[in-house]
PDB file of N, CA and C in Angstrom:
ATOM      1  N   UNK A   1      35.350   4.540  68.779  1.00  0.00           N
ATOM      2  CA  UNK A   1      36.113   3.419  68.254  1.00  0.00           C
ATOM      3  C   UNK A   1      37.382   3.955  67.582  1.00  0.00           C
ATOM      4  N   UNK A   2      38.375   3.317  68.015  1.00  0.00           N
ATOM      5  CA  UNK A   2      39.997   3.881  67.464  1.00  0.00           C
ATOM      6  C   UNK A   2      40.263   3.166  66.714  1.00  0.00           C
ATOM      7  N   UNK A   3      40.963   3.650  65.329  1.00  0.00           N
ATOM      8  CA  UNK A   3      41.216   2.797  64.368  1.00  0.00           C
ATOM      9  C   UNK A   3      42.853   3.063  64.358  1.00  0.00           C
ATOM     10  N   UNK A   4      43.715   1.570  64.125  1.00  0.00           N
ATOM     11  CA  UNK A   4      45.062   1.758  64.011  1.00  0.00           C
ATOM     12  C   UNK A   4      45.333   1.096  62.573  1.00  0.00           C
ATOM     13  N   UNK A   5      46.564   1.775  62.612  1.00  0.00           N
ATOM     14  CA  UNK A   5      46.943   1.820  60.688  1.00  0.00           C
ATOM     15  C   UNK A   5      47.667   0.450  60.789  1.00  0.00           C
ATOM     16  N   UNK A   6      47.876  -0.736  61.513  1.00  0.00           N
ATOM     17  CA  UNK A   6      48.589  -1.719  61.622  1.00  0.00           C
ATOM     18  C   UNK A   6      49.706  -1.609  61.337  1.00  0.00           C
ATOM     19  N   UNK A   7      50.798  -0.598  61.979  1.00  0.00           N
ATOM     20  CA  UNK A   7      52.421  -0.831  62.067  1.00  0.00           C
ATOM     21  C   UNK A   7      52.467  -0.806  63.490  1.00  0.00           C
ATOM     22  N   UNK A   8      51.846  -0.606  64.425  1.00  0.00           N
ATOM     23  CA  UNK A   8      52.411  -0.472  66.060  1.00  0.00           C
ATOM     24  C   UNK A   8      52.968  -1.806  66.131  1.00  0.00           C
ATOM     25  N   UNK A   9      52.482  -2.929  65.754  1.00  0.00           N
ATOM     26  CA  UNK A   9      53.565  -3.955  65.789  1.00  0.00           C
ATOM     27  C   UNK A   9      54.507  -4.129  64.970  1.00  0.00           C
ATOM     28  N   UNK A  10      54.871  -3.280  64.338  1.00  0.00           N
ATOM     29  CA  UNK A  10      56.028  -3.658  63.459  1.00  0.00           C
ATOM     30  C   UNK A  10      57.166  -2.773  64.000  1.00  0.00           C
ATOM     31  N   UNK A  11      56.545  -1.274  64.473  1.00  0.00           N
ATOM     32  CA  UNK A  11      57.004  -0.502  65.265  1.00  0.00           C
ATOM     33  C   UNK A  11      57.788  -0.451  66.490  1.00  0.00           C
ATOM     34  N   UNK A  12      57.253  -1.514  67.022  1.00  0.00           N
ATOM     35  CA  UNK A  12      57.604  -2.054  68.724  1.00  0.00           C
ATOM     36  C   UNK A  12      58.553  -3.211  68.178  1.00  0.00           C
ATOM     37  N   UNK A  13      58.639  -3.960  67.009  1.00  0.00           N
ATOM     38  CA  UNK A  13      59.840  -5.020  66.819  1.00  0.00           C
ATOM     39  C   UNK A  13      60.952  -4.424  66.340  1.00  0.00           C
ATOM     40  N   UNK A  14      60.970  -3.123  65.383  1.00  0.00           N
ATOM     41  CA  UNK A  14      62.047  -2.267  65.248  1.00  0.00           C
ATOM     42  C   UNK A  14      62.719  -1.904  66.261  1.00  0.00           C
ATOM     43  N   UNK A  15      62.116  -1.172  67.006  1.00  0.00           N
ATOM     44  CA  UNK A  15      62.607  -0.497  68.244  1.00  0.00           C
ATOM     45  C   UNK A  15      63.108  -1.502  69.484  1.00  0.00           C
ATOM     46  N   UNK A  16      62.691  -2.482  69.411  1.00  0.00           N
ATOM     47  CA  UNK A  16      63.454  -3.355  69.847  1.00  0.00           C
ATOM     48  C   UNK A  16      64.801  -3.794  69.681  1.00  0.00           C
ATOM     49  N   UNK A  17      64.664  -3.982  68.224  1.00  0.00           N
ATOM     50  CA  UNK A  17      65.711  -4.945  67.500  1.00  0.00           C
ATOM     51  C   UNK A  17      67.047  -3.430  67.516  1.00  0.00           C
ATOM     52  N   UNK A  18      66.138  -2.170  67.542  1.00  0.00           N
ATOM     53  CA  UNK A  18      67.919  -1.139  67.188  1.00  0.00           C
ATOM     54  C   UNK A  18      67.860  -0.935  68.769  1.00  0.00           C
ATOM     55  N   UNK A  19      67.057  -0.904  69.917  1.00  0.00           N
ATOM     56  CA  UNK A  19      67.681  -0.926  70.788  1.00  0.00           C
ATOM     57  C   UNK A  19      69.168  -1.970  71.718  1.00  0.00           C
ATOM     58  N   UNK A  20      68.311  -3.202  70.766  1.00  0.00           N
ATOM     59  CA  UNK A  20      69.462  -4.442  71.289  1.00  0.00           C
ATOM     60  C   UNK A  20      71.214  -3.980  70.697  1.00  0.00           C
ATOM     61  N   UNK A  21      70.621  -3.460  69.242  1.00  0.00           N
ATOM     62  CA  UNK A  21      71.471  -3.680  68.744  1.00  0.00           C
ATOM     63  C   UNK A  21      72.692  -2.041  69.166  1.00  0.00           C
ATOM     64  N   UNK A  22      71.876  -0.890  69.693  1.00  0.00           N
ATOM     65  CA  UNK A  22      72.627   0.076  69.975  1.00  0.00           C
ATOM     66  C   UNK A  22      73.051  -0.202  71.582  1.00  0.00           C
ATOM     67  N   UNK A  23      72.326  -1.319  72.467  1.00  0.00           N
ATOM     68  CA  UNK A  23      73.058  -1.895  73.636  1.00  0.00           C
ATOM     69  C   UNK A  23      74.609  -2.529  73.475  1.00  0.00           C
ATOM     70  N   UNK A  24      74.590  -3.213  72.391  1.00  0.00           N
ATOM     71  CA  UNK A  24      75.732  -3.734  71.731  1.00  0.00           C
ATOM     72  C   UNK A  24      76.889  -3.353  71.405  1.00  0.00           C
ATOM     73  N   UNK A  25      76.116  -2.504  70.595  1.00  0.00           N
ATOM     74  CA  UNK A  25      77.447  -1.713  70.006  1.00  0.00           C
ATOM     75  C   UNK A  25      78.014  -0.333  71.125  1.00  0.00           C
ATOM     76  N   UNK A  26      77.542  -0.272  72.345  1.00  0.00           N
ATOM     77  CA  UNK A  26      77.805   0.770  73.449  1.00  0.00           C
ATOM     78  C   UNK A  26      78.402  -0.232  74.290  1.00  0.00           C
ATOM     79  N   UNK A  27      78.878  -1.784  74.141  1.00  0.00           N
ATOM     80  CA  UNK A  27      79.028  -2.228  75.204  1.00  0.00           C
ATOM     81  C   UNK A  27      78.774  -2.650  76.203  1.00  0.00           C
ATOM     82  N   UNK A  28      77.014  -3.053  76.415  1.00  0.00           N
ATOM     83  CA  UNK A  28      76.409  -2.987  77.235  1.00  0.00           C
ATOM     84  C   UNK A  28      76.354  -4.457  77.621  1.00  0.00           C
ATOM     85  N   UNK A  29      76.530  -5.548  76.760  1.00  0.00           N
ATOM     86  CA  UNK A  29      76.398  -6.358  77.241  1.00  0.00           C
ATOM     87  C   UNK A  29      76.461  -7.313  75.675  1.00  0.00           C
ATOM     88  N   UNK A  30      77.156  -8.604  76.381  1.00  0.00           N
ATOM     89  CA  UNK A  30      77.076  -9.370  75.040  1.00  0.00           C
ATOM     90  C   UNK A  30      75.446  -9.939  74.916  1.00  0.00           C
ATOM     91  N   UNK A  31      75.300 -10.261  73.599  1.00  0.00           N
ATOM     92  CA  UNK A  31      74.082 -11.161  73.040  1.00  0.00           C
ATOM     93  C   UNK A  31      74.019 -12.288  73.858  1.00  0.00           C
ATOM     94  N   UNK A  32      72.545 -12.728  73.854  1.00  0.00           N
ATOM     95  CA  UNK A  32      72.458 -13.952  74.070  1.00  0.00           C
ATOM     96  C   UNK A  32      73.446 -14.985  73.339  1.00  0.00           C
ATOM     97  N   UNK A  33      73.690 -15.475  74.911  1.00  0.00           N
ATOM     98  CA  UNK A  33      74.042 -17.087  74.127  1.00  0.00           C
ATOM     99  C   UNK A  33      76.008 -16.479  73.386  1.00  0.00           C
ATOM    100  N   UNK A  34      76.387 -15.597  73.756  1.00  0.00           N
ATOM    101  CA  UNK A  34      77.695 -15.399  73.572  1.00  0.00           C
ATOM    102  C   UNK A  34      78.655 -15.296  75.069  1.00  0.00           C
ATOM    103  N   UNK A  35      79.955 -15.502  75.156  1.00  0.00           N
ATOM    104  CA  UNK A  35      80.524 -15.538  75.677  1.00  0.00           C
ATOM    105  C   UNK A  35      80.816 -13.892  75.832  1.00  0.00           C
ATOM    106  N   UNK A  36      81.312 -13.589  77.403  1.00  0.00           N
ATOM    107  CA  UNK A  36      81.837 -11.968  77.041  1.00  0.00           C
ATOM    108  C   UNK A  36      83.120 -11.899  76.923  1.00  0.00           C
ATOM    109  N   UNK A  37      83.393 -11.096  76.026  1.00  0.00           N
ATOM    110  CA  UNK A  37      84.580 -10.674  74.712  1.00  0.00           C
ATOM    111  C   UNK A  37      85.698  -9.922  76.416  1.00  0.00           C
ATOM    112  N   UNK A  38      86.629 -10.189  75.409  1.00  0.00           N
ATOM    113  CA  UNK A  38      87.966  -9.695  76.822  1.00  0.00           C
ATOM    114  C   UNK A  38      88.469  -8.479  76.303  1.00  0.00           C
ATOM    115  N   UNK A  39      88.948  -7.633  76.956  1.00  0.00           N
ATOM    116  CA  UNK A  39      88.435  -6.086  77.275  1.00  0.00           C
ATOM    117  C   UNK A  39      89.938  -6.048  75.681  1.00  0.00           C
ATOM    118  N   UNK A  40      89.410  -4.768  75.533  1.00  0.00           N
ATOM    119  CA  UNK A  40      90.446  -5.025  73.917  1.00  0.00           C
ATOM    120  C   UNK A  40      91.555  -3.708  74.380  1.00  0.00           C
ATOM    121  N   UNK A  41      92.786  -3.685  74.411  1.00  0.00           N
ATOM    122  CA  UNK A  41      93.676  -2.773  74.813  1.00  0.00           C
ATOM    123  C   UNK A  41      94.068  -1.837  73.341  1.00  0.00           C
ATOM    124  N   UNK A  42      93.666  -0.831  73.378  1.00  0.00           N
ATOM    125  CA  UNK A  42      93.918   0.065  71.848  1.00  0.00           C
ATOM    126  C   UNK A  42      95.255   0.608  71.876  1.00  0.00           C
ATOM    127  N   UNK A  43      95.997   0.554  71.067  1.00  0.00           N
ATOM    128  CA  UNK A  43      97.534   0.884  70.791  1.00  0.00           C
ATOM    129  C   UNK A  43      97.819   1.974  70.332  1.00  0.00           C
ATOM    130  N   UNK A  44      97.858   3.191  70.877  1.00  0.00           N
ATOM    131  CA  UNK A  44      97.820   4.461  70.059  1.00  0.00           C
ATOM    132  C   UNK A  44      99.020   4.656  68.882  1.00  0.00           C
ATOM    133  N   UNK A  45      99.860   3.946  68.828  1.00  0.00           N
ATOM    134  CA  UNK A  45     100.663   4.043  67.721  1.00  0.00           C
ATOM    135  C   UNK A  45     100.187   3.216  66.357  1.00  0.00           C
ATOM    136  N   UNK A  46      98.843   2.732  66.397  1.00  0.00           N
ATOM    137  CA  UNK A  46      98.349   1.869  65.295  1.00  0.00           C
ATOM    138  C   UNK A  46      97.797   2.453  64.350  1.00  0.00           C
ATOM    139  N   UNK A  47      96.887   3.950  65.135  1.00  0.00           N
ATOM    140  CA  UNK A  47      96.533   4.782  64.399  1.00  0.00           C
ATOM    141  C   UNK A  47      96.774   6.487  64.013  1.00  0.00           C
ATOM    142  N   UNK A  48      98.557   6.319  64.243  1.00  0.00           N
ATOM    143  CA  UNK A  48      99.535   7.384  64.126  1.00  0.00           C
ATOM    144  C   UNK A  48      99.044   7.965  62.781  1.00  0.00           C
ATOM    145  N   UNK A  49      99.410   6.831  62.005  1.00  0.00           N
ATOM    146  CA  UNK A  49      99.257   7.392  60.801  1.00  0.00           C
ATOM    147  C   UNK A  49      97.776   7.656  59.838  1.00  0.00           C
ATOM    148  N   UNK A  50      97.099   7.619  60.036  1.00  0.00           N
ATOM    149  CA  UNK A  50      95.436   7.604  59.981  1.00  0.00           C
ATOM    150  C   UNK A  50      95.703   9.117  58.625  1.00  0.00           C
ATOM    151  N   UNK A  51      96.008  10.274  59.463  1.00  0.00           N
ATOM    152  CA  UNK A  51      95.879  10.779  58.873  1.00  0.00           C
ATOM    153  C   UNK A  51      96.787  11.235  57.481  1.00  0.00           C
ATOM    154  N   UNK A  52      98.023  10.547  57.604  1.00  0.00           N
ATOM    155  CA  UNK A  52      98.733  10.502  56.112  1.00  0.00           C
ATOM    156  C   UNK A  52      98.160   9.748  54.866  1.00  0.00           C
ATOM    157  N   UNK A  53      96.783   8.571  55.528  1.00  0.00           N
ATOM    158  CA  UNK A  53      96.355   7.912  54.663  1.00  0.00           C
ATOM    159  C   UNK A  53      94.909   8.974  53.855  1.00  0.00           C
ATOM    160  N   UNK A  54      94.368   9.429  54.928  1.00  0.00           N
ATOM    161  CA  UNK A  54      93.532  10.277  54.324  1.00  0.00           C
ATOM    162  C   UNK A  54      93.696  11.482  53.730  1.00  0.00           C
ATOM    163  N   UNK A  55      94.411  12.079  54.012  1.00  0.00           N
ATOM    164  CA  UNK A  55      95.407  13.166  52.829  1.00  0.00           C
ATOM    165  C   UNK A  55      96.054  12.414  51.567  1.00  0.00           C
ATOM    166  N   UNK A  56      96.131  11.141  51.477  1.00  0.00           N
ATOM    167  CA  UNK A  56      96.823  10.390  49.995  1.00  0.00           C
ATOM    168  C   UNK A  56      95.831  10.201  49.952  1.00  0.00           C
ATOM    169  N   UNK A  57      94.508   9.795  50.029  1.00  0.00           N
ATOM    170  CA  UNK A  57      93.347   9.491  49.628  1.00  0.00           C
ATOM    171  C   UNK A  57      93.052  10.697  48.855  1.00  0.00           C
ATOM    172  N   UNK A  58      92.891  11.681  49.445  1.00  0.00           N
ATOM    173  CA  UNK A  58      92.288  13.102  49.095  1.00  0.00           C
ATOM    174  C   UNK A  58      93.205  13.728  48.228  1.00  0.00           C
ATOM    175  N   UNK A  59      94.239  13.689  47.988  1.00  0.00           N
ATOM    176  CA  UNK A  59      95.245  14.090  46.812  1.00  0.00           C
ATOM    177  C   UNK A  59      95.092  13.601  45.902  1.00  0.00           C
ATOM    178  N   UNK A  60      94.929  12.408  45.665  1.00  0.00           N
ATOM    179  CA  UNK A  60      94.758  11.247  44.261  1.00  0.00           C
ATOM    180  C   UNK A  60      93.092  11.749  44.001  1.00  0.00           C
ATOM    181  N   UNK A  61      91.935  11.907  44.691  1.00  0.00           N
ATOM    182  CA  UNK A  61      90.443  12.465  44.414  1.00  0.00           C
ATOM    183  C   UNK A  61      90.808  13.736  43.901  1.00  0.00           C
ATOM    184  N   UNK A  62      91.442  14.610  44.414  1.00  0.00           N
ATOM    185  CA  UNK A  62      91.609  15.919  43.541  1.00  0.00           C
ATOM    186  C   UNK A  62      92.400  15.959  42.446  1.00  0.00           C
ATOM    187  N   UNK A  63      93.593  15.071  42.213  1.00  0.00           N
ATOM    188  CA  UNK A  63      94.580  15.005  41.043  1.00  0.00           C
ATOM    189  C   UNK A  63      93.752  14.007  39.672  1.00  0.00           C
ATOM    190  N   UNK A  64      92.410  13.401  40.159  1.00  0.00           N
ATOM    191  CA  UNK A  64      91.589  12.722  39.392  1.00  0.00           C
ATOM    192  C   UNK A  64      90.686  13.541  39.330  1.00  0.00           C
ATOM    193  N   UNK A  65      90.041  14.400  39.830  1.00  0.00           N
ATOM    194  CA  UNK A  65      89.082  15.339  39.232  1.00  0.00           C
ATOM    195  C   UNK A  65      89.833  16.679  38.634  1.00  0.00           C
ATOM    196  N   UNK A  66      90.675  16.866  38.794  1.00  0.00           N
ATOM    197  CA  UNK A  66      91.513  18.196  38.383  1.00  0.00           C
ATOM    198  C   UNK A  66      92.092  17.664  37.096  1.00  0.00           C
ATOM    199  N   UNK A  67      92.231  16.524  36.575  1.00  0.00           N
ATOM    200  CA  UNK A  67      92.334  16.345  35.555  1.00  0.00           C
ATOM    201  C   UNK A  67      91.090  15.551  34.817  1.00  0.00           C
ATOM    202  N   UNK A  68      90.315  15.420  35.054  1.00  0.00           N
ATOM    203  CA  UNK A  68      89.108  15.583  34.472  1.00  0.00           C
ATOM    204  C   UNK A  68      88.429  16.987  33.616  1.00  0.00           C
ATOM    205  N   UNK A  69      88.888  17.860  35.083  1.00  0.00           N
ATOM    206  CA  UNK A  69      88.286  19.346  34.783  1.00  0.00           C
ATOM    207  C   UNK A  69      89.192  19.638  33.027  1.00  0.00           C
ATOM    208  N   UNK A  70      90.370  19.533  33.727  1.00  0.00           N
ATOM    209  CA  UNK A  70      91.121  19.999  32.677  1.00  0.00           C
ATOM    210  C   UNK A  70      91.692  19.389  31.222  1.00  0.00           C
ATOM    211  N   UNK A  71      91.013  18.243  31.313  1.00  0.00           N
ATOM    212  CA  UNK A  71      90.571  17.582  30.261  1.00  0.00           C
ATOM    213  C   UNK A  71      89.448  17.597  29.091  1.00  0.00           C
ATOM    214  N   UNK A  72      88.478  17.959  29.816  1.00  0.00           N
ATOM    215  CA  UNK A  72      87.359  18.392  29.417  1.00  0.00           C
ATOM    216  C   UNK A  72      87.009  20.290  29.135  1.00  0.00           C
ATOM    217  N   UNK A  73      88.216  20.719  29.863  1.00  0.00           N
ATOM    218  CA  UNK A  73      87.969  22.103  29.233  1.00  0.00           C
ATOM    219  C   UNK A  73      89.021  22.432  27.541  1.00  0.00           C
ATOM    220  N   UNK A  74      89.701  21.790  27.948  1.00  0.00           N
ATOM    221  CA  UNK A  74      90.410  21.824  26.930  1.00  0.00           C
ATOM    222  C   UNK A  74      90.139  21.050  25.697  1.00  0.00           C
ATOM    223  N   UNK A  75      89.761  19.962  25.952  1.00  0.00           N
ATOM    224  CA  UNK A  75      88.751  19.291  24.461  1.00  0.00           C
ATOM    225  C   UNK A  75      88.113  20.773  24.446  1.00  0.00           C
ATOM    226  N   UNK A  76      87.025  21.920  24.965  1.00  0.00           N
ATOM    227  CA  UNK A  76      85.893  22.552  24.490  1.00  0.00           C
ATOM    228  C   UNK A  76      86.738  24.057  23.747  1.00  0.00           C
ATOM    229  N   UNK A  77      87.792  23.794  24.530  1.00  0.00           N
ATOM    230  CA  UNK A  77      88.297  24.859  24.138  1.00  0.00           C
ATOM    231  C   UNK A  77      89.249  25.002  22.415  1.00  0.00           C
ATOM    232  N   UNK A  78      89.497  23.690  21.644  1.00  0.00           N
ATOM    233  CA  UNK A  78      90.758  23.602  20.723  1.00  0.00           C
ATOM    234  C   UNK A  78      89.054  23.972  19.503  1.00  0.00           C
ATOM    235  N   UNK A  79      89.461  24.228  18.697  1.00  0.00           N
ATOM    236  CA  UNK A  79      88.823  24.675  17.013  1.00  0.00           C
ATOM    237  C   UNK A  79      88.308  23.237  16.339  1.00  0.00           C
ATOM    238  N   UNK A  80      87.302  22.861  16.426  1.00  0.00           N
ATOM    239  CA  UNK A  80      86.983  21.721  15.728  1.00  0.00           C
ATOM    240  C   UNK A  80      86.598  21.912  13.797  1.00  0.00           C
ATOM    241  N   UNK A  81      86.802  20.655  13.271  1.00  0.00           N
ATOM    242  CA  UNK A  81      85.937  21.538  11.546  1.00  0.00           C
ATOM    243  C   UNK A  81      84.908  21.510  11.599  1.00  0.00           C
ATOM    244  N   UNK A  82      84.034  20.900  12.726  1.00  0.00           N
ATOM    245  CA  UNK A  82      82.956  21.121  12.098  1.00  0.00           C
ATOM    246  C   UNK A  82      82.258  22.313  12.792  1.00  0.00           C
ATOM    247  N   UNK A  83      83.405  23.359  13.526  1.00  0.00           N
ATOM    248  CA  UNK A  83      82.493  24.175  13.892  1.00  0.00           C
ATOM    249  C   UNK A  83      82.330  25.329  12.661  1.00  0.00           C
ATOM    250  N   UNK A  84      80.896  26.217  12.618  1.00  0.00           N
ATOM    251  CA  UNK A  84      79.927  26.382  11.770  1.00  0.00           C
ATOM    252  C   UNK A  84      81.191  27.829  10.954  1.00  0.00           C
ATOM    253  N   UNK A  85      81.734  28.357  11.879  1.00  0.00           N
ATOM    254  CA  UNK A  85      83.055  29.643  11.673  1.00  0.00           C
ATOM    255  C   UNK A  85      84.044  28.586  10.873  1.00  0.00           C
ATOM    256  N   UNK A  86      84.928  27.601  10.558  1.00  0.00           N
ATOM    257  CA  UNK A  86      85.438  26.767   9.863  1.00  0.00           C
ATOM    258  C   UNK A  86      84.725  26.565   8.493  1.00  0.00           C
ATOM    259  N   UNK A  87      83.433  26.049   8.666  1.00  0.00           N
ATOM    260  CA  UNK A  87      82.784  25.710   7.690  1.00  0.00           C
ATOM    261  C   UNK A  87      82.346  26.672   6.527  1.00  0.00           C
ATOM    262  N   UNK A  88      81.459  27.633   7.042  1.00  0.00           N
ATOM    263  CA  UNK A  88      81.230  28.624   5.685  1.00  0.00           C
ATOM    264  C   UNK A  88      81.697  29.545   5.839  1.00  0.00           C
ATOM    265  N   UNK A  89      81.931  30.578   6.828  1.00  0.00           N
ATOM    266  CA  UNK A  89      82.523  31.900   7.144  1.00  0.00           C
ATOM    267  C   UNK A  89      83.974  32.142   6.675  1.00  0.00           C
ATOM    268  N   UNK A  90      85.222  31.195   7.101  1.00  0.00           N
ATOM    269  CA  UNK A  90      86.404  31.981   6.649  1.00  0.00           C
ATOM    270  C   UNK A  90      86.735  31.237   5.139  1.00  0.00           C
ATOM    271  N   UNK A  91      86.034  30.303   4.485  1.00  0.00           N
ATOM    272  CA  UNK A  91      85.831  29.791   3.059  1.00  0.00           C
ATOM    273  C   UNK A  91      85.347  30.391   2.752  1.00  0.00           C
ATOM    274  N   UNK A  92      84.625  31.444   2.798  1.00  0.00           N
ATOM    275  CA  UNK A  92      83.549  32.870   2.073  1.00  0.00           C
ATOM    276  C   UNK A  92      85.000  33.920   2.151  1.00  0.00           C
ATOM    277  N   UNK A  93      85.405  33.911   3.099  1.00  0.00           N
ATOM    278  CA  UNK A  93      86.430  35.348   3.338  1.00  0.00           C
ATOM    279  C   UNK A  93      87.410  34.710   2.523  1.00  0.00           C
ATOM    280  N   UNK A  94      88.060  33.585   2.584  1.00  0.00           N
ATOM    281  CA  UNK A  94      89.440  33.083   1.176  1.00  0.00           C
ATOM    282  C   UNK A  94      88.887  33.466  -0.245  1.00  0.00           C
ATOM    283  N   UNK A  95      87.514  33.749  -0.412  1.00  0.00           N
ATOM    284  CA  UNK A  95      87.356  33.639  -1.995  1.00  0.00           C
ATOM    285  C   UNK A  95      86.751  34.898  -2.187  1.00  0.00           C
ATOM    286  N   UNK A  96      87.016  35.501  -1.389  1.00  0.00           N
ATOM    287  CA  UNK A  96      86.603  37.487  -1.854  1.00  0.00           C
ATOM    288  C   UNK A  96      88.149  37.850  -2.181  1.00  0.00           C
TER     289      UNK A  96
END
């Protein structure tokens, strides 16, 4: 006697549903009940510039983390009072 864990049907409606849906998106054929779409002519000058946008993307991500970095090193780096060398150490050395 074979025992099943009850997903083979849930299994077989997945695999359905991403096969339809990777028929689709390859072109294979419209959905039910749709009209078929008219062939789409791509304009290679539309996406000339593609890559000037993703280099200004990526300049402004590094000019925002590069000043993060250097924001945060420099707060760690300036002399605060309450660090512990401020506090008792060079007030011990003024009064010798």
């Amino acid at each position: 006697m074979e025992r099943t864990n009850g997903t083979e049907p849930w299994q077989r409606s997945l695999q359905a549903v991403l096969s339809a849906l990777n028929r689709s998106l390859h072109g294979a054929g419209p959905c039910p009940g749709q009209p078929p779409a008219a062939p789409v002519s791509r304009d290679p000058r539309r996406d000339a510039n593609a890559y000037m946008y993703i280099l200004f993307v990526m300049t402004l991500f590094a000019a925002t983390v590069g000043s993060l970095i250097l924001g945060y090193t420099r707060s760690r780096r300036v002399d605060k009072r309450s660090d512990p060398y401020h506090v008792y150490i060079k007030n011990r050395v003024s009064m010798i």
